[in-house]
Protein backbone atom coordinates (compact mmCIF):
# COMPACT_ATOMS: atom_id res chain seq x y z
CA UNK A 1 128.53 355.73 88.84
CA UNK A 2 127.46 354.12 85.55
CA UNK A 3 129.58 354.10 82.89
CA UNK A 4 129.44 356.65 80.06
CA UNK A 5 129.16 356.16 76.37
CA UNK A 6 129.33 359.28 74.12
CA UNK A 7 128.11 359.47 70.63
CA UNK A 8 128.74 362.91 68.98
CA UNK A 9 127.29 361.73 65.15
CA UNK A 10 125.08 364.53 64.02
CA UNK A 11 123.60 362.16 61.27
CA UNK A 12 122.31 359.46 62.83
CA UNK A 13 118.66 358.83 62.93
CA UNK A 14 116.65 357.80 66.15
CA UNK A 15 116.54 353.83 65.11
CA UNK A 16 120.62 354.53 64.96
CA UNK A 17 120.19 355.76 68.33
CA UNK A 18 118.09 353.16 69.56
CA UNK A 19 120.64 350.19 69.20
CA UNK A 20 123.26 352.12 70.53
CA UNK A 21 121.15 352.83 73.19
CA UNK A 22 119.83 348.84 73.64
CA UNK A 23 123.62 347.77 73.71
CA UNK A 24 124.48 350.32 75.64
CA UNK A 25 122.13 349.15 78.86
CA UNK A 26 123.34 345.38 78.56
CA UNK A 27 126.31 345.84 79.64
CA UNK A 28 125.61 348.53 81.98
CA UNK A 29 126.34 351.76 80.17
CA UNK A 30 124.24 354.89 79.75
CA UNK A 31 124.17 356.21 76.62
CA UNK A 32 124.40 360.05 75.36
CA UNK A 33 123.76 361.73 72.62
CA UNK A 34 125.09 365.07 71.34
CA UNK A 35 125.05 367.02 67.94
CA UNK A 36 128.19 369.12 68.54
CA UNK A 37 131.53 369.12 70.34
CA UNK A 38 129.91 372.00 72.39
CA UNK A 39 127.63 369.96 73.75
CA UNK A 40 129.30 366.88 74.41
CA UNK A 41 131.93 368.83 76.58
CA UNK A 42 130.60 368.68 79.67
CA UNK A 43 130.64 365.07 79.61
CA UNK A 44 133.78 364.17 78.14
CA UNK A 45 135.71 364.49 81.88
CA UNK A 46 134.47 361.25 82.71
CA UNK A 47 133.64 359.33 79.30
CA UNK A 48 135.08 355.74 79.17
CA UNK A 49 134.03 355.55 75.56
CA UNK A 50 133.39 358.13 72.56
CA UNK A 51 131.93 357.34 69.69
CA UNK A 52 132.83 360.57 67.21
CA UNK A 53 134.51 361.17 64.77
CA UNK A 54 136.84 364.72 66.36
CA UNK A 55 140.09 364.77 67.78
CA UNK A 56 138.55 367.20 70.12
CA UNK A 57 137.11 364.24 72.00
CA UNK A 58 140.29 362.56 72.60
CA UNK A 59 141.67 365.83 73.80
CA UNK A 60 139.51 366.83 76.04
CA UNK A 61 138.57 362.74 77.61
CA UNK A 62 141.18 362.34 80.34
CA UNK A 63 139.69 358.78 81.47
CA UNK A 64 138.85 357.24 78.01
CA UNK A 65 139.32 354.16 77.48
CA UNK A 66 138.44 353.50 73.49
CA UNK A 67 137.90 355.96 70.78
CA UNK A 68 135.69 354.74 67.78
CA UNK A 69 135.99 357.06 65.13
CA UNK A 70 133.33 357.06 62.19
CA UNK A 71 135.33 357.66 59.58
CA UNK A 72 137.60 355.12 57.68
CA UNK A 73 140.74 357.90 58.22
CA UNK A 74 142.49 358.67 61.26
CA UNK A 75 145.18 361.38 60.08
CA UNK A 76 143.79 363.64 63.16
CA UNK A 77 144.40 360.72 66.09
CA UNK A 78 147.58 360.67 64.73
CA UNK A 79 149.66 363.45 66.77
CA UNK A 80 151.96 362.11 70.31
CA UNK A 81 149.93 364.42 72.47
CA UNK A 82 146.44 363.32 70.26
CA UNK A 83 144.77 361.64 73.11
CA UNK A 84 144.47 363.25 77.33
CA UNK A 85 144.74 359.34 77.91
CA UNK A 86 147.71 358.03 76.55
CA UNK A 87 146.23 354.30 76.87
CA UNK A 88 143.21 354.59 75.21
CA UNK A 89 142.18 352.57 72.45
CA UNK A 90 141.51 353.88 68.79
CA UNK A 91 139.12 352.09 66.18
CA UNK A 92 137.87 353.35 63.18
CA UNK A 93 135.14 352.39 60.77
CA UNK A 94 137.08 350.98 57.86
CA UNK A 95 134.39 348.29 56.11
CA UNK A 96 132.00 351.57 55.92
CA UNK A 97 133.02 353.18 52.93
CA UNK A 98 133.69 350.65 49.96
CA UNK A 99 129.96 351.03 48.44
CA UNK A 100 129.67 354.85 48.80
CA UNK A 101 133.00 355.35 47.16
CA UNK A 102 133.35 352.55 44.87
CA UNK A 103 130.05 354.45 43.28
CA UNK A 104 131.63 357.86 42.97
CA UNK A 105 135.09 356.61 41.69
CA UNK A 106 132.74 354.82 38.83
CA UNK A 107 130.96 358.08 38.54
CA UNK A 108 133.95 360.50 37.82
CA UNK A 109 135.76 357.88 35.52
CA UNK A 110 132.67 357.89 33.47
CA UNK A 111 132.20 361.43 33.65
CA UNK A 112 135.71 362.27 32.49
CA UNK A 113 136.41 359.42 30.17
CA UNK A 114 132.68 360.51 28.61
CA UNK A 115 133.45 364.08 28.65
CA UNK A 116 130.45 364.85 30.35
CA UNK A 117 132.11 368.02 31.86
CA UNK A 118 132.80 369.26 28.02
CA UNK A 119 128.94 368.02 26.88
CA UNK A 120 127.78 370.45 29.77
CA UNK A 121 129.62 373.28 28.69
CA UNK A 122 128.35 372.20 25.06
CA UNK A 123 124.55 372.67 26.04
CA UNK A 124 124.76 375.12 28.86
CA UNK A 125 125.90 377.46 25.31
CA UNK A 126 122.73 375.90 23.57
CA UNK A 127 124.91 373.92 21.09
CA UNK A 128 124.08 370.58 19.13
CA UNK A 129 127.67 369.26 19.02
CA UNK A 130 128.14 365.05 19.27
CA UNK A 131 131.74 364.59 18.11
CA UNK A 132 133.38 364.85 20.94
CA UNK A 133 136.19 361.67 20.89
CA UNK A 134 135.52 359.65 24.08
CA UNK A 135 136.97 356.66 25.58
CA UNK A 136 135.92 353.78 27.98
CA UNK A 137 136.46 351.44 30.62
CA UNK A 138 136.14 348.43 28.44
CA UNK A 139 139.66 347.43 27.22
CA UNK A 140 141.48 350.00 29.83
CA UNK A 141 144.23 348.81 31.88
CA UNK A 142 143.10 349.38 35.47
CA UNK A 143 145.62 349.85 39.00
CA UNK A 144 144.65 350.59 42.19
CA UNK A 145 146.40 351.66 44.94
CA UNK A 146 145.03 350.18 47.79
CA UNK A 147 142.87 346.96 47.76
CA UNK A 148 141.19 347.05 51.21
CA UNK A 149 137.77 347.76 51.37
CA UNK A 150 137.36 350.66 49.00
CA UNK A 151 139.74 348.78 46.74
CA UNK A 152 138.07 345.57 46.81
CA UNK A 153 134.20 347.08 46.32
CA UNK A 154 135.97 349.33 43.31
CA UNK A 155 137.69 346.19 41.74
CA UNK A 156 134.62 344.58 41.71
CA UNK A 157 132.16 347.14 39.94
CA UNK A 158 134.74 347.60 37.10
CA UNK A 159 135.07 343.88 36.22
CA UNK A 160 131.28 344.62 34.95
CA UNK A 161 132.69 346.98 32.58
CA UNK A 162 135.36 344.29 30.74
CA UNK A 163 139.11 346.05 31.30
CA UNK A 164 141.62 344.58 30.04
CA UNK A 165 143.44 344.10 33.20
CA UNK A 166 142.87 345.39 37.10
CA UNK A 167 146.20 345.39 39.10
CA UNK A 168 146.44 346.03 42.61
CA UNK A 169 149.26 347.41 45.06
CA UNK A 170 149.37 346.50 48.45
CA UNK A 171 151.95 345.46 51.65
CA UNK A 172 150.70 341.56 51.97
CA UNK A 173 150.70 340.69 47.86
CA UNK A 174 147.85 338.58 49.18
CA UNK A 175 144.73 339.17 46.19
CA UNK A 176 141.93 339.67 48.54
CA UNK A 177 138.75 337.71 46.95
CA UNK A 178 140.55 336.96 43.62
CA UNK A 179 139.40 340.25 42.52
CA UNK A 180 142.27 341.45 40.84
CA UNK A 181 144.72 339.89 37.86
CA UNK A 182 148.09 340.50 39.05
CA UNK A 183 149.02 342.33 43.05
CA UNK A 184 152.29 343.98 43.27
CA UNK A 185 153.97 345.58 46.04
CA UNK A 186 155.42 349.11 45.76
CA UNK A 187 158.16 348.14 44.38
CA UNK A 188 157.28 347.17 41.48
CA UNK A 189 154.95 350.21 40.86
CA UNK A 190 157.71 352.49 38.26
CA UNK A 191 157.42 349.20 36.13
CA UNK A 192 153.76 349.28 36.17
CA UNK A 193 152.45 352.78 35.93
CA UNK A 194 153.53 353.12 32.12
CA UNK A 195 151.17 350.54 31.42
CA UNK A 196 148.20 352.14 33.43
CA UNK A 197 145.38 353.74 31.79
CA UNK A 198 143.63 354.53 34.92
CA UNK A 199 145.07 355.13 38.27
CA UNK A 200 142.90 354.58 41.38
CA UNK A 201 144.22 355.33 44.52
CA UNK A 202 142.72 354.78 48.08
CA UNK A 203 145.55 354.50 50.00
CA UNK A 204 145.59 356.05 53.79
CA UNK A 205 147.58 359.28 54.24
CA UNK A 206 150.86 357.67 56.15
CA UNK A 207 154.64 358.62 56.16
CA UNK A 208 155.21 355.91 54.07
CA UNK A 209 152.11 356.96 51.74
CA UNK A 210 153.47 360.47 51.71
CA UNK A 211 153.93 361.46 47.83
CA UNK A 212 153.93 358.06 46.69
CA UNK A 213 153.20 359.88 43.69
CA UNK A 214 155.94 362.26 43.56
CA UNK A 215 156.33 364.13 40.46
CA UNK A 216 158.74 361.10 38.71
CA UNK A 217 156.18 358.70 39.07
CA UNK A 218 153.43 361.05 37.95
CA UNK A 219 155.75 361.69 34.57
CA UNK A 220 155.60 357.93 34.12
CA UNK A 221 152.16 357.53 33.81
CA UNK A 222 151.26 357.48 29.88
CA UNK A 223 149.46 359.80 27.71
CA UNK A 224 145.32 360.89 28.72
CA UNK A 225 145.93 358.37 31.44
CA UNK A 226 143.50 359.16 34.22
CA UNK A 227 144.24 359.78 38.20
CA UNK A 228 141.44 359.41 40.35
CA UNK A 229 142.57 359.72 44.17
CA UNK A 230 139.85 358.86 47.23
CA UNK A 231 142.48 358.39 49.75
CA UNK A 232 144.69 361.48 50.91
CA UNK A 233 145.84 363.81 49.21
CA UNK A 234 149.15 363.74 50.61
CA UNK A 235 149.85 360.95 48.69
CA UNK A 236 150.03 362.69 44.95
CA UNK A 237 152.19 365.81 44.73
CA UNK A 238 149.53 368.06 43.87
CA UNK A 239 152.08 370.67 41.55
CA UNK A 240 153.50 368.06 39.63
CA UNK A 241 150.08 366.60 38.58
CA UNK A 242 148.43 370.00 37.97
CA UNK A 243 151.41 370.80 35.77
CA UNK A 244 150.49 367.33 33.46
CA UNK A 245 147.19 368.93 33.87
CA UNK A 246 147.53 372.46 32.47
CA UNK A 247 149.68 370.76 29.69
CA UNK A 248 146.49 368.10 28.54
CA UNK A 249 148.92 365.07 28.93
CA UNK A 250 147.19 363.91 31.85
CA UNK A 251 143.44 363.52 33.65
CA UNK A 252 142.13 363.30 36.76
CA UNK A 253 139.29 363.37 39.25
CA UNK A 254 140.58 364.45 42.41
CA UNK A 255 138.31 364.41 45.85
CA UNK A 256 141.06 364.85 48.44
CA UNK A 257 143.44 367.21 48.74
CA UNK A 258 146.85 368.49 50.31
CA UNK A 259 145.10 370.84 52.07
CA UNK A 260 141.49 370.81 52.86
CA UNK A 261 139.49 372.73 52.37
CA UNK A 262 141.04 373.81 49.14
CA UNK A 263 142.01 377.66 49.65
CA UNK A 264 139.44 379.99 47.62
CA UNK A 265 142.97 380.99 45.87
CA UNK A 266 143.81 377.87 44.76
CA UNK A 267 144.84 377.03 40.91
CA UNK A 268 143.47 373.83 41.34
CA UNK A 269 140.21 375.39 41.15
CA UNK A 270 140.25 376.41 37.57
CA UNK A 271 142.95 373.76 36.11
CA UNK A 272 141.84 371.63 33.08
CA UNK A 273 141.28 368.38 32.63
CA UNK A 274 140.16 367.89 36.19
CA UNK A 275 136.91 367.28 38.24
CA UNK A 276 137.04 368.60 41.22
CA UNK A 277 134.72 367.34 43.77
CA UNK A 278 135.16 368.78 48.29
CA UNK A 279 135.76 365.65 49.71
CA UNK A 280 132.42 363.95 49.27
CA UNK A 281 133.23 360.47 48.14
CA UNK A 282 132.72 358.76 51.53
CA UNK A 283 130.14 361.20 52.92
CA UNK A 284 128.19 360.06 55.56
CA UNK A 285 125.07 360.74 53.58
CA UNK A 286 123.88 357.51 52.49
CA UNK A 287 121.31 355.37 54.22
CA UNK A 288 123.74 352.49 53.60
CA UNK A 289 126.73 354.03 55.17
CA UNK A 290 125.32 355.32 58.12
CA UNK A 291 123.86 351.99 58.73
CA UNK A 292 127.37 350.33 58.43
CA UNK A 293 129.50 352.46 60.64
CA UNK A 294 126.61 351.75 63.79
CA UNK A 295 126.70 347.84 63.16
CA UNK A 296 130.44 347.86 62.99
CA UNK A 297 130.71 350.19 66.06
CA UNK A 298 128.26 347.97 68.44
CA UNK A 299 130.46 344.61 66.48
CA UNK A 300 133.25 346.24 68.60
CA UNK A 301 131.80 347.33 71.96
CA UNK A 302 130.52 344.04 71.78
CA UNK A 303 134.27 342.45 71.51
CA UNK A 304 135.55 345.21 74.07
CA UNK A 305 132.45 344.55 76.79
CA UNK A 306 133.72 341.25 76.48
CA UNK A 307 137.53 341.68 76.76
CA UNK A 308 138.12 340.21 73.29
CA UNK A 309 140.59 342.27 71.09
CA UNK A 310 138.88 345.22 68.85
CA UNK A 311 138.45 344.30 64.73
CA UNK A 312 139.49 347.46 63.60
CA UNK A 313 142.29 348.42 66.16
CA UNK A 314 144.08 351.56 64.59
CA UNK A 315 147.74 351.36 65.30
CA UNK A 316 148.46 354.89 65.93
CA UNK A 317 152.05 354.85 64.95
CA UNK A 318 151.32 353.45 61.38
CA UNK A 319 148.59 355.91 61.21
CA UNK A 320 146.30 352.68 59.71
């Protein structure tokens, strides 16, 4: 019997396809294709591979041997009883992501530091108004949470813009391409939020991530200072910030959640001094990404065809 590899990516194209497909028959694999869970079921009993982005897949694949999920998150994989075979390997697609949502943090820090929310309200009432006080990157003092990939590509669009400083948190203290002024570990992150104009955070959503932003830390953060969060939104408690929010001492741009998708009923919905965006930062929508997670998936089954260890090997316990 030939072995099985199963991609369930509704958004690839054909030339996508195609290399999968050409990798796939080197070394002796037959490649399927499916648009839905639904479909891919039936072939899932005897899958050695899976290449989707569902936790429905690891349920449901009792002899799988590696797991290569598309996204850059792997919250779902997470659970003790996550996979039907306990052995199997998880990868995700971390190296995908940086552009797509380097652009959109850029986007909503413009947007709220230009008060381009309040100029739309302005002319959607067919008013002339220009005095609306706005502020800019130039001069800010930047941290971000997180300095991998998303980090790194973020880090180095805003040097463009002249801050006066970008700081970065991570585990290593290691400054990844010399794209930051000053790392810091967690510990030292009370000290450094009073002095942070805008907060950036792309941190995975981990027990030791969980509200890393708890409501003392978000009452250190000074005056109009500005959250933006791209990671989890289990790492901010989500009350405490909406409370700075409702009482104009703090902004933010928020396009992940506590719980997704954000119930109808929500507050969050019509709080001030936030844009609200469904999760779209790292969509798998442009031609760039899409390209990305395929070349980093067939870098891997490359490496695991061979025997050679995985490059982005999840460790499920960490959750990263």
């Amino acid at each position: 019997m030939q072995r099985k590899l199963v991609t369930v990516i509704s958004v690839l194209n054909e030339a996508h396809r195609e290399k999968i497909r050409a990798a796939a028959a080197r070394h002796g694999f037959e490649a399927l294709f499916f648009d839905s869970e639904a479909q891919a079921l039936p072939h899932l009993s005897d899958a050695e591979i899976v290449f989707g982005q569902s936790a429905f897949f690891a349920k449901n694949s009792p002899r799988l041997r590696w797991l290569c999920t598309p996204s850059a998150g792997v919250d779902q994989f997470t659970a003790p009883d996550a996979f039907a075979s306990p052995s199997a390997l998880l990868s995700n697609s971390s190296g995908a992501y940086g552009v797509t949502i380097a652009e959109h943090v850029i986007m909503v820090t413009l947007e709220m530091l230009r008060r381009q929310g309040d100029y739309n309200a302005i002319v959607s009432r067919r008013e002339w108004r220009r005095d609306l006080p706005v502020r800019a990157i130039k001069g800010s003092r930047i941290t971000l949470l997180g300095t991998g990939d998303i980090g790194q590509e973020t880090a180095l669009r805003l040097r463009a813009f002249g801050p006066e400083s970008i700081a970065g948190m991570n585990r290593s203290g290691k400054n990844p391409q010399a794209l930051f002024d000053r790392i810091f570990r967690q510990e030292a992150l009370d000290a450094l939020l009073p002095q942070t104009d805008i907060l950036i955070i792309s941190l995975p959503g981990t027990p030791e991530t969980q509200r890393l932003l708890d409501a003392r830390r978000v009452s250190l953060l000074p005056d109009q200072a500005l959250v933006v969060n791209v990671g989890r939104g289990s790492v901010v408690d989500q009350a405490a910030l909406e409370k700075e929010l409702r009482q104009g001492r703090l902004l933010a741009a928020l396009d992940v959640f506590e719980q997704e998708p954000l119930p109808q009923d929500d507050p969050l919905w019509t709080c001030p001094n936030l844009l609200l965006m469904p999760h779209v930062a790292g969509n798998m929508t442009l031609p760039y990404t899409k390209d990305r997670i395929v070349d980093l998936f067939l870098e891997d089954f490359e490496n695991y065809c061979a025997g050679k260890p995985l490059h982005r090997l999840v460790d499920i316990k960490k959750g990263y």
